[in-house]
C-alpha atoms as a PDB file:
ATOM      1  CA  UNK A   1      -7.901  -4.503   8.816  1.00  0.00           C
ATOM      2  CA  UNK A   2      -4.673  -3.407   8.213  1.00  0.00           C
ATOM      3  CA  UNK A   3      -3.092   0.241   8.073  1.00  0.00           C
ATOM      4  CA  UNK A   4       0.044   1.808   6.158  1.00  0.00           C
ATOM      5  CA  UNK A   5       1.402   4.528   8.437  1.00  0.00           C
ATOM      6  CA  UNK A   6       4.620   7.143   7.580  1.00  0.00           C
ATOM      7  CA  UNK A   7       5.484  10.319   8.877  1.00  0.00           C
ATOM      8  CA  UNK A   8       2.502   9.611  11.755  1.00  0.00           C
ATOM      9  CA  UNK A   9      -0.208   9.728   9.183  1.00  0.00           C
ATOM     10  CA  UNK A  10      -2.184   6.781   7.886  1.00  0.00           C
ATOM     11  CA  UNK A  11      -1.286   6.109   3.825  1.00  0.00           C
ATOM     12  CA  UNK A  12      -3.910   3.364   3.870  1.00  0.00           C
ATOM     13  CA  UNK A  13      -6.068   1.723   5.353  1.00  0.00           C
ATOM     14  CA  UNK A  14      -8.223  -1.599   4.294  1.00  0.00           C
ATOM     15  CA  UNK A  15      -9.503  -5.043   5.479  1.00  0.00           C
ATOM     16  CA  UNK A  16      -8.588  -6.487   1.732  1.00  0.00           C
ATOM     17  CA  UNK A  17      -4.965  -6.626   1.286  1.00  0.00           C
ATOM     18  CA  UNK A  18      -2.769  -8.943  -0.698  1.00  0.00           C
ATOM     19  CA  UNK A  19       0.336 -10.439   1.482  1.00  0.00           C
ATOM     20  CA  UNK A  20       3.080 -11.051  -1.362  1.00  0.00           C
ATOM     21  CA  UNK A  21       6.304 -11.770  -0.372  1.00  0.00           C
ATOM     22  CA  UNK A  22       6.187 -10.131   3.194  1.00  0.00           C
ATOM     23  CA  UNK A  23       4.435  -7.125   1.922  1.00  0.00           C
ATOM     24  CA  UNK A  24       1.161  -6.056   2.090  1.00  0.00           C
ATOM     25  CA  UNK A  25      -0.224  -5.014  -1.028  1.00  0.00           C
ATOM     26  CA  UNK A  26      -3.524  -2.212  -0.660  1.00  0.00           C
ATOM     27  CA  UNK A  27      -6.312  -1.829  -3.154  1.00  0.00           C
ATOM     28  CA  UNK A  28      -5.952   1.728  -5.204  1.00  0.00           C
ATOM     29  CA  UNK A  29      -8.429   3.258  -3.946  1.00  0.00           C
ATOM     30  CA  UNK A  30      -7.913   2.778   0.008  1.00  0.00           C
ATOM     31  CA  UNK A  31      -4.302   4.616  -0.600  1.00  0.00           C
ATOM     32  CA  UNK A  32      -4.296   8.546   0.191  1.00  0.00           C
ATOM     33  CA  UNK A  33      -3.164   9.553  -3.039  1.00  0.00           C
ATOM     34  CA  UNK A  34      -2.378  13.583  -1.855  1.00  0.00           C
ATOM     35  CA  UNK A  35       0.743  11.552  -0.210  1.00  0.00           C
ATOM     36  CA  UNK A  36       2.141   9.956  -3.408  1.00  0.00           C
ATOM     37  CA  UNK A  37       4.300  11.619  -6.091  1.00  0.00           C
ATOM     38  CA  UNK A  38       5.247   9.514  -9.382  1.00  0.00           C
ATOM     39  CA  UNK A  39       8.498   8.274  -9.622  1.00  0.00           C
ATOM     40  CA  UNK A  40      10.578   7.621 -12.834  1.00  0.00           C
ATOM     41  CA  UNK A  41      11.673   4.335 -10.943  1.00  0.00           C
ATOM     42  CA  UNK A  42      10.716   1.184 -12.391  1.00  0.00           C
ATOM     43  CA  UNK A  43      11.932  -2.337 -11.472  1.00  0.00           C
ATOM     44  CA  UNK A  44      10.669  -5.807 -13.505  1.00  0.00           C
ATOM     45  CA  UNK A  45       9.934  -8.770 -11.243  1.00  0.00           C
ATOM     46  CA  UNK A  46      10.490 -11.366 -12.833  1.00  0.00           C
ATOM     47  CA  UNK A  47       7.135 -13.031 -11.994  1.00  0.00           C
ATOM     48  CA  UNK A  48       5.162 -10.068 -11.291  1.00  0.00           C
ATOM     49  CA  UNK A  49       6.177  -7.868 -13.909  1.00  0.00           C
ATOM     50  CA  UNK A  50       7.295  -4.366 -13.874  1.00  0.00           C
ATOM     51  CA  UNK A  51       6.951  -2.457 -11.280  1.00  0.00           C
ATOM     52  CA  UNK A  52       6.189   1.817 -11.312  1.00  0.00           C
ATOM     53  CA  UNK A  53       7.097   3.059  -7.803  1.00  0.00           C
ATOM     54  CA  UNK A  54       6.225   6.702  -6.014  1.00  0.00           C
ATOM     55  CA  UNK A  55       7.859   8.351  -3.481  1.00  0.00           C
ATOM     56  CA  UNK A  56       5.623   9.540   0.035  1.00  0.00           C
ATOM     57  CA  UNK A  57       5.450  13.302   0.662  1.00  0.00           C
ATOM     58  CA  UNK A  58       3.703  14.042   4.158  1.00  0.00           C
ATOM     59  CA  UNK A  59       4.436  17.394   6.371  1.00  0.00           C
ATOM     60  CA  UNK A  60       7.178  18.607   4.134  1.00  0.00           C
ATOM     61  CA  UNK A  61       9.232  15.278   4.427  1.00  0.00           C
ATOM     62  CA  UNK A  62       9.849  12.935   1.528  1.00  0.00           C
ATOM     63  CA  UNK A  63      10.371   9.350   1.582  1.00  0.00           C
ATOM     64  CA  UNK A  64      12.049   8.207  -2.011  1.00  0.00           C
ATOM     65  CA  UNK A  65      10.455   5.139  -3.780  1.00  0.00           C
ATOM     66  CA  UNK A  66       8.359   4.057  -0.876  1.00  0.00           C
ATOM     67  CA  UNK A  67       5.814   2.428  -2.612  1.00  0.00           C
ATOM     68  CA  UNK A  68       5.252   0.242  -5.519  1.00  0.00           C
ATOM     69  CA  UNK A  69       2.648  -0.877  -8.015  1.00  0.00           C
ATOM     70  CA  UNK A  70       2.137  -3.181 -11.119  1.00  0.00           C
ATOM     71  CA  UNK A  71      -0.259  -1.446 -13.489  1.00  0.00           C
ATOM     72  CA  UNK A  72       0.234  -4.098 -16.057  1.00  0.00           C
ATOM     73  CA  UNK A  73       1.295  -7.716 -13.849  1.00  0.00           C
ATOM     74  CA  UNK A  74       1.913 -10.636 -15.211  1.00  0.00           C
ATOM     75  CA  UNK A  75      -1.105 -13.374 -15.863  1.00  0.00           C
ATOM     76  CA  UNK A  76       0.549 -15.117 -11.872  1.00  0.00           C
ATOM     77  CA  UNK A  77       0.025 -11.834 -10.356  1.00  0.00           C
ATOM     78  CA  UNK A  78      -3.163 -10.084 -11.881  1.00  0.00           C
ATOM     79  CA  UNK A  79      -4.861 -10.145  -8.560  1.00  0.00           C
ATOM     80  CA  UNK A  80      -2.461  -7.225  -7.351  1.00  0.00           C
ATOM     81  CA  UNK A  81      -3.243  -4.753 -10.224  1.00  0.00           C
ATOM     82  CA  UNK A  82      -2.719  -1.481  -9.149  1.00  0.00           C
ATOM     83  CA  UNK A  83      -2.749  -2.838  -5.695  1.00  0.00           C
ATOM     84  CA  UNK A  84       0.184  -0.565  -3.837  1.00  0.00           C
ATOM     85  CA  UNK A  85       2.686  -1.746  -1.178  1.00  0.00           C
ATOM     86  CA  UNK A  86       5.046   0.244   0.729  1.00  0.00           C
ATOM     87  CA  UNK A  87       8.728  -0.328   1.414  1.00  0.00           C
ATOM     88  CA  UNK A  88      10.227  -1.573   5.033  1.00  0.00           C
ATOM     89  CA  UNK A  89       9.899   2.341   5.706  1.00  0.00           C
ATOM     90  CA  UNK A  90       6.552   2.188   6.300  1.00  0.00           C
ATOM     91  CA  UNK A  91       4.691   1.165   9.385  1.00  0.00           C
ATOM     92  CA  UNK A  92       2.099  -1.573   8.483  1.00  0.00           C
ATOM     93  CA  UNK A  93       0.122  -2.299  11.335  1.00  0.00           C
ATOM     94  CA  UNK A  94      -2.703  -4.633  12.248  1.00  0.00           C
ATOM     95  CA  UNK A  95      -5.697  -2.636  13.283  1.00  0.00           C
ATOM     96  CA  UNK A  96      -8.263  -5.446  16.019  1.00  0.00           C
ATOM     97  CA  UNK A  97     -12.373  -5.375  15.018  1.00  0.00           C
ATOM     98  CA  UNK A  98     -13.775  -3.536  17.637  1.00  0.00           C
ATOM     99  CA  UNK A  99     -17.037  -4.750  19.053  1.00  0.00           C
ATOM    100  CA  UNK A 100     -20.104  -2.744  18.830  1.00  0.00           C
ATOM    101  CA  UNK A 101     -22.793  -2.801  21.498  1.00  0.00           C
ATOM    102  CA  UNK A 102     -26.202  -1.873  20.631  1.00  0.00           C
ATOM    103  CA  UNK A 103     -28.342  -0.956  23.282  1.00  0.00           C
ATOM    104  CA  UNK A 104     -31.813  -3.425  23.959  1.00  0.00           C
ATOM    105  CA  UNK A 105     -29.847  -6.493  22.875  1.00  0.00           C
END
């Protein structure tokens, strides 16, 4: 499982992220969208395609084009569509499976 965190609060968290070029990429719907405000940013990859990014509001602070997505990738990259991954700003971290005891076995 891993976790997006910024400003102390968790962005995202999920146990099916895409690692792309040392970032971890986060299905849509496992992102806290309240935190993310549209950019007019955009940056083409050349193999990915082009990239919309969104800047992270949390407790009043702002973080500017933090995040990224490819609503449109290229054919090489369609398995991270609208997948979102964070800049170097944010904390990913790798969150252990805990063990769960249940009582009579």
């Amino acid at each position: 499982m891993m976790r997006a965190i910024w400003n102390g609060v968790v962005l995202a968290e999920s146990a099916h992220t895409e690692l792309l070029e040392g970032h971890y990429y986060f299905p849509p719907g496992t992102v806290k969208p309240e935190f993310l405000r549209r950019s007019t940013t955009q940056i083409n990859c050349p193999w990915k395609g082009m990239a919309d990014f969104c800047h992270l509001e949390v407790d009043g602070e702002r973080c500017e084009n933090a995040a990224w997505y490819f609503p449109a990738p290229k054919p090489e990259a369609r398995e991270i569509r609208n997948y979102i991954a964070f800049g170097d700003s944010v904390e990913i971290e790798i969150v252990e499976a805990q063990a769960v005891c249940l009582s009579g076995q």
